[in-house]
C-alpha atoms as a PDB file:
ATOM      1  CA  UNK A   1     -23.590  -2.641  16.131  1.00  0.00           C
ATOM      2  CA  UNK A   2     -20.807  -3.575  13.942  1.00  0.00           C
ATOM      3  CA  UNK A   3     -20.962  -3.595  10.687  1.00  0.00           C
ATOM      4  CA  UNK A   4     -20.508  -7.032   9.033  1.00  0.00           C
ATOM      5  CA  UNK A   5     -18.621  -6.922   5.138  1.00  0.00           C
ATOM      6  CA  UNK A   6     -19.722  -9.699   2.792  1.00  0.00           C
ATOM      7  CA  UNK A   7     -16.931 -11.901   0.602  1.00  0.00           C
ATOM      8  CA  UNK A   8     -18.641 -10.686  -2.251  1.00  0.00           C
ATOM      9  CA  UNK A   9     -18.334  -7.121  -1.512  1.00  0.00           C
ATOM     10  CA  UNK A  10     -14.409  -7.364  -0.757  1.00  0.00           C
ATOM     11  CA  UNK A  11     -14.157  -9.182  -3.762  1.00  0.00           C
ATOM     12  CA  UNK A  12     -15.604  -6.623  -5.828  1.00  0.00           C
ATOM     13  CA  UNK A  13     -13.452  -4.307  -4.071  1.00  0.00           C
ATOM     14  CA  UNK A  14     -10.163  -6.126  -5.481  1.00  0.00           C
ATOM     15  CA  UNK A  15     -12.049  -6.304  -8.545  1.00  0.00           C
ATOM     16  CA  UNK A  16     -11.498  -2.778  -8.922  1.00  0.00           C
ATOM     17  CA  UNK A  17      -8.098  -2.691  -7.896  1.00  0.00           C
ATOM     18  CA  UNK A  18      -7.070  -5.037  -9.853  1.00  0.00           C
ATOM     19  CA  UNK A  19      -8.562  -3.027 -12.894  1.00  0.00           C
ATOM     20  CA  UNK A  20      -6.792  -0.189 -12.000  1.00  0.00           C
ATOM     21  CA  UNK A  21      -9.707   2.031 -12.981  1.00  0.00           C
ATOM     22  CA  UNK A  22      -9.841   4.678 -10.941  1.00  0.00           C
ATOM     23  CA  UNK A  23     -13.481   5.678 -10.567  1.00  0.00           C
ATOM     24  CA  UNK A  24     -14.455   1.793 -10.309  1.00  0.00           C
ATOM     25  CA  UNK A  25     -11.698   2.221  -7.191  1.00  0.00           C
ATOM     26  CA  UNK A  26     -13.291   5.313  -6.078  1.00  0.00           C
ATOM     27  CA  UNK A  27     -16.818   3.547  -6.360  1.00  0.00           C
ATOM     28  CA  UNK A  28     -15.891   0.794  -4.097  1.00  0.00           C
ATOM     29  CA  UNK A  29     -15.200   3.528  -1.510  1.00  0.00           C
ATOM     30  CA  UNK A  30     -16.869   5.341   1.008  1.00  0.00           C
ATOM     31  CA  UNK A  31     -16.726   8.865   0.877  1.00  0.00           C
ATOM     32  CA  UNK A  32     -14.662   9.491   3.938  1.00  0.00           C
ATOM     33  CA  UNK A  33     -11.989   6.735   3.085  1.00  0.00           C
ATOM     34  CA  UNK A  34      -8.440   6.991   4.342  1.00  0.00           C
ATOM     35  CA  UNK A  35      -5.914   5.316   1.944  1.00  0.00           C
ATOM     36  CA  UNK A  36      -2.451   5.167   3.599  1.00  0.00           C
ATOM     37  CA  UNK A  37       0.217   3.386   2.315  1.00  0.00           C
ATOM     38  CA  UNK A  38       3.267   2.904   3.974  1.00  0.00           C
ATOM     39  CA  UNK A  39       6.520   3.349   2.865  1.00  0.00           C
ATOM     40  CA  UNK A  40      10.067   5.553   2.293  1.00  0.00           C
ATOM     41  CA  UNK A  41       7.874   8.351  -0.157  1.00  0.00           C
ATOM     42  CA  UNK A  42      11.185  10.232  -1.203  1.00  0.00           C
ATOM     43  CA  UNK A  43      11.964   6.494  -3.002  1.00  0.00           C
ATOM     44  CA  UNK A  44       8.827   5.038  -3.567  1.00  0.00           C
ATOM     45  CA  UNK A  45       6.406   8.334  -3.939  1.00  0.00           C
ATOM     46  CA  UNK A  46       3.315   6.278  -4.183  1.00  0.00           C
ATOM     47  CA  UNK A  47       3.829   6.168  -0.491  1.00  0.00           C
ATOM     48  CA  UNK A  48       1.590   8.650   1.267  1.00  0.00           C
ATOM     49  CA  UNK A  49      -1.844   8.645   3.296  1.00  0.00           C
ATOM     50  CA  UNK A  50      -4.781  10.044   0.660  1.00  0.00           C
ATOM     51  CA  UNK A  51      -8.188  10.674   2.149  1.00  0.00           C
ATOM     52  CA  UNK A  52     -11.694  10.806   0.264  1.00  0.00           C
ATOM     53  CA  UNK A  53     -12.707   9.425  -3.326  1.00  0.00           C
ATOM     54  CA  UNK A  54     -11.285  12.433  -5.074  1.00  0.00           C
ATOM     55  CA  UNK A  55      -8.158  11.694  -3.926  1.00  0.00           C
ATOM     56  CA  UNK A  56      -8.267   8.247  -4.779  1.00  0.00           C
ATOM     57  CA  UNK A  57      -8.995   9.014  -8.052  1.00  0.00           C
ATOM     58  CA  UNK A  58      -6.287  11.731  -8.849  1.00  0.00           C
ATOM     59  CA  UNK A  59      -3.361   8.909  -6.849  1.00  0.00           C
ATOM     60  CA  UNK A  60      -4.923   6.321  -9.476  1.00  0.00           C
ATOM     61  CA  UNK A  61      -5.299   8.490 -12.435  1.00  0.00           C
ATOM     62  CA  UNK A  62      -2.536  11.075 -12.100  1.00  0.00           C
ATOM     63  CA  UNK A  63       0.132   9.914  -9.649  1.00  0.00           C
ATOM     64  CA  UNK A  64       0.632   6.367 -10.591  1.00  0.00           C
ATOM     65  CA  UNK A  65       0.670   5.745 -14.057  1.00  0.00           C
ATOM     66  CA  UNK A  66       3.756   8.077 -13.657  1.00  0.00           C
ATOM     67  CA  UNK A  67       5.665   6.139 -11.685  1.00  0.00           C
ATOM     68  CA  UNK A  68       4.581   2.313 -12.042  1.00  0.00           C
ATOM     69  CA  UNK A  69       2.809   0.365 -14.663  1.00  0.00           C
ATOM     70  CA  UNK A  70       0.877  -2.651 -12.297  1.00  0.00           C
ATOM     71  CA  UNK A  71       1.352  -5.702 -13.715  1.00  0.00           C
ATOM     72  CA  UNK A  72      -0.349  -8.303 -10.925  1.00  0.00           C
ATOM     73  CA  UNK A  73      -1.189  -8.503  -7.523  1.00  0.00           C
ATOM     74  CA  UNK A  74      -1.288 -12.532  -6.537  1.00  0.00           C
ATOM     75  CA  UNK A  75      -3.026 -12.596  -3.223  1.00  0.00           C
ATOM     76  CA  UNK A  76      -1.591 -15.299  -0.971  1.00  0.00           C
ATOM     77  CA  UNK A  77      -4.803 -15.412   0.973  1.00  0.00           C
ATOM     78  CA  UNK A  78      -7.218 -13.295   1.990  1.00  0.00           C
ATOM     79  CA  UNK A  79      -9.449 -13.519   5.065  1.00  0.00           C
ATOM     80  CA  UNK A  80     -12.299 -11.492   5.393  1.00  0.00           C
ATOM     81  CA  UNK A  81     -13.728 -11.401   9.569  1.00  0.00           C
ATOM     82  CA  UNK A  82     -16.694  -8.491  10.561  1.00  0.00           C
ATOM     83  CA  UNK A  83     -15.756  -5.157   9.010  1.00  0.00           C
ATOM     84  CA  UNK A  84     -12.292  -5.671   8.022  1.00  0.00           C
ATOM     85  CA  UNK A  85     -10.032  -7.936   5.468  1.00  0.00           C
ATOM     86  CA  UNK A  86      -6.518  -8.782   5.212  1.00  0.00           C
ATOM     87  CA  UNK A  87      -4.779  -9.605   2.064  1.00  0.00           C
ATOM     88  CA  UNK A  88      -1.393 -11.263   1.979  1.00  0.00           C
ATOM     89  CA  UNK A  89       0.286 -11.362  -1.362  1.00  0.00           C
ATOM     90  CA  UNK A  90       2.675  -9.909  -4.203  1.00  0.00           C
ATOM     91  CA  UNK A  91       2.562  -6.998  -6.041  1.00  0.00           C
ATOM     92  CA  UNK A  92       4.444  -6.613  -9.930  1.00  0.00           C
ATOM     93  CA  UNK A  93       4.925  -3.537 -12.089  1.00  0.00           C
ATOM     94  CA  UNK A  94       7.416  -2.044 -14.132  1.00  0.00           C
ATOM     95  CA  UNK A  95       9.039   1.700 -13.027  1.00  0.00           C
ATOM     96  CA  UNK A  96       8.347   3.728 -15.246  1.00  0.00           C
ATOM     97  CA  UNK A  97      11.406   5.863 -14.803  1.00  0.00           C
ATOM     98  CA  UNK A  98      13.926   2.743 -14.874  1.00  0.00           C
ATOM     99  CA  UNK A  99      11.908   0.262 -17.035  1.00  0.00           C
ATOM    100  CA  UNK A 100      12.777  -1.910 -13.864  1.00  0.00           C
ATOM    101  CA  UNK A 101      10.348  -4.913 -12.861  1.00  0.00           C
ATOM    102  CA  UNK A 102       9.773  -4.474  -9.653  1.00  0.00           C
ATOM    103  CA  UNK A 103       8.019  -7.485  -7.527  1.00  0.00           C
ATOM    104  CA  UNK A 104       7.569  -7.236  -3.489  1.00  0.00           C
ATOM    105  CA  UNK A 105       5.652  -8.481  -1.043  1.00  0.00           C
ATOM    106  CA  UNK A 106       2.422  -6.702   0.542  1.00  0.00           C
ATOM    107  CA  UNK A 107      -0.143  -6.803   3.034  1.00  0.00           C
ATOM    108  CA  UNK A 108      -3.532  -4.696   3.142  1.00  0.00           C
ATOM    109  CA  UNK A 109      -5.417  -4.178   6.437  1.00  0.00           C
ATOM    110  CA  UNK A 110      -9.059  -2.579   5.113  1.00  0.00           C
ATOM    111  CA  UNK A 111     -11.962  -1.853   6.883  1.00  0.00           C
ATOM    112  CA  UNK A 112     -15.787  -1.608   5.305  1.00  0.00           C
ATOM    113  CA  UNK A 113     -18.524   0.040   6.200  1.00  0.00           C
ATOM    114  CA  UNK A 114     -22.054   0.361   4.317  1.00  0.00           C
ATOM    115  CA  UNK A 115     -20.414  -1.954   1.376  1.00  0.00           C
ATOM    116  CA  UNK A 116     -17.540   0.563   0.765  1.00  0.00           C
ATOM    117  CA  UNK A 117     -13.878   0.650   1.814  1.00  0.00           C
ATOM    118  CA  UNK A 118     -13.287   2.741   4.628  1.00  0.00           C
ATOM    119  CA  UNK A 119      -9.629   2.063   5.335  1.00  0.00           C
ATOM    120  CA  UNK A 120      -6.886   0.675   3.800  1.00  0.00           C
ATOM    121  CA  UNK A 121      -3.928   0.168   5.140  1.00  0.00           C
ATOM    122  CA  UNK A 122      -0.981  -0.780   2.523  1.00  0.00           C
ATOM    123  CA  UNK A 123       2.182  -2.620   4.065  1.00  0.00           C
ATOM    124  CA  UNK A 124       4.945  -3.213   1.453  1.00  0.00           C
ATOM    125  CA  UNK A 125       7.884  -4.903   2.215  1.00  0.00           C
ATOM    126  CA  UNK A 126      10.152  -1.546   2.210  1.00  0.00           C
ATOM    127  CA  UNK A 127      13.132  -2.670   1.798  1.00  0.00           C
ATOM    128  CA  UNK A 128      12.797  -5.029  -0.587  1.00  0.00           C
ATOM    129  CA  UNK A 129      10.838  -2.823  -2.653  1.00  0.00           C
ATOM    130  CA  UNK A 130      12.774   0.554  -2.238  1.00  0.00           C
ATOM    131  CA  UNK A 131      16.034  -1.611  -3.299  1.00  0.00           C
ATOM    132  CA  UNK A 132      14.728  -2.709  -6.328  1.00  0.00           C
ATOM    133  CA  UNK A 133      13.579   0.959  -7.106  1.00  0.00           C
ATOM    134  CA  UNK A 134      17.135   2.430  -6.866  1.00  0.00           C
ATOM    135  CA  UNK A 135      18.269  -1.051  -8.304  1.00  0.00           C
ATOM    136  CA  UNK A 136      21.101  -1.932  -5.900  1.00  0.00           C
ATOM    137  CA  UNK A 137      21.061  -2.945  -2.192  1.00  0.00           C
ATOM    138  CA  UNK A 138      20.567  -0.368   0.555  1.00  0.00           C
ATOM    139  CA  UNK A 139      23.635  -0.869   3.255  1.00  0.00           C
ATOM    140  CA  UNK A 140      22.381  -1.472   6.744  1.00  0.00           C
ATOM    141  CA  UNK A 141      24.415  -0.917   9.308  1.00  0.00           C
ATOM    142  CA  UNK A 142      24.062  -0.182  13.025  1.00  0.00           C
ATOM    143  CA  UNK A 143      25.783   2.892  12.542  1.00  0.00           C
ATOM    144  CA  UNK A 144      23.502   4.190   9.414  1.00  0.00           C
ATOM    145  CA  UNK A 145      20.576   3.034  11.169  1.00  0.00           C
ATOM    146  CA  UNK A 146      21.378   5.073  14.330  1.00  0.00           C
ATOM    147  CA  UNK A 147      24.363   6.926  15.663  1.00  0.00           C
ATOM    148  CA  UNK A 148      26.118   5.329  18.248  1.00  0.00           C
ATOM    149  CA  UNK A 149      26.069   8.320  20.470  1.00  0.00           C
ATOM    150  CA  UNK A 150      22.405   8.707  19.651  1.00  0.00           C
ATOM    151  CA  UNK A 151      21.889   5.426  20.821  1.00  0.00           C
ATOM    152  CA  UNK A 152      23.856   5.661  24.001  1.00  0.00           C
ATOM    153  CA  UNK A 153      21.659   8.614  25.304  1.00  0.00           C
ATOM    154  CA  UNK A 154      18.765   6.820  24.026  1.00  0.00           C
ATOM    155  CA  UNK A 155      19.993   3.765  26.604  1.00  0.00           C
ATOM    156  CA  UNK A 156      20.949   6.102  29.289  1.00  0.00           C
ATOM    157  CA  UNK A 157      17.398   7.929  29.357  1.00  0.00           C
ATOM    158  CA  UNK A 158      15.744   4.445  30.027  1.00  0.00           C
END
């Protein structure tokens, strides 16, 4: 039987994240909850895949207050169908490091179970974001994306 999530509890859920509090976070999830948020980690090291409510808590408490301060997260829309949600919408903060405001789009793919987050999948618009981290355009070229003799072998093996 699947398990069917209620509006009210995935609202409480962004409740929490929107408070940034880390044990109401961890409160809203289940024990065994996988957090993975996708993303170029060496520029954006809030990128990563955490798993249970301890590590939820130490990513909210420890790892970023060092590197962001959230400002808002303006949801777009946000459907909620069964066990899962999906949240469309835009995420500002400030880098710490750079003083930088930093505003990018994201998605989150979550699953519930029991009342409690189970998964969460982040999707941040990467390049947007990690440009505005190092605060100038990343060059993207066919040749920095993948070597032309790379991609010649790649073609001949198919």
């Amino acid at each position: 039987m699947t398990y069917e999530v209620s509006r009210d509890v995935v609202d409480a859920f962004y409740s929490a994240y929107l408070s940034r509090d880390p044990h109401a976070i961890a409160d809203m999830c289940d024990d065994d909850v996988e957090w993975c948020n996708a993303g170029p980690a060496e520029i954006m090291q809030f990128c990563g895949v955490w798993r249970g409510k301890q590590a939820i808590i130490e990513r909210f408490a420890n790892l970023l207050p060092g590197i962001v301060r959230f400002k808002n997260l303006t949801m777009d829309s946000l459907l909620v169908d069964g066990d899962t949600s999906a949240m469309f919408g835009k995420l500002s903060c400030v880098h710490i490091a750079t003083g930088r405001a930093i505003c990018y789009r994201v998605a989150h793919l979550a699953r519930y179970r029991d009342g409690k987050l189970l998964s969460l999948r982040v999707l941040n618009d990467t390049l947007d974001a990690a440009e505005q981290y190092v605060g100038h355009p990343i060059p993207l070229t066919r040749e920095t994306l993948v070597p032309q003799d790379e991609l010649q072998d790649d073609l001949i093996a198919l």
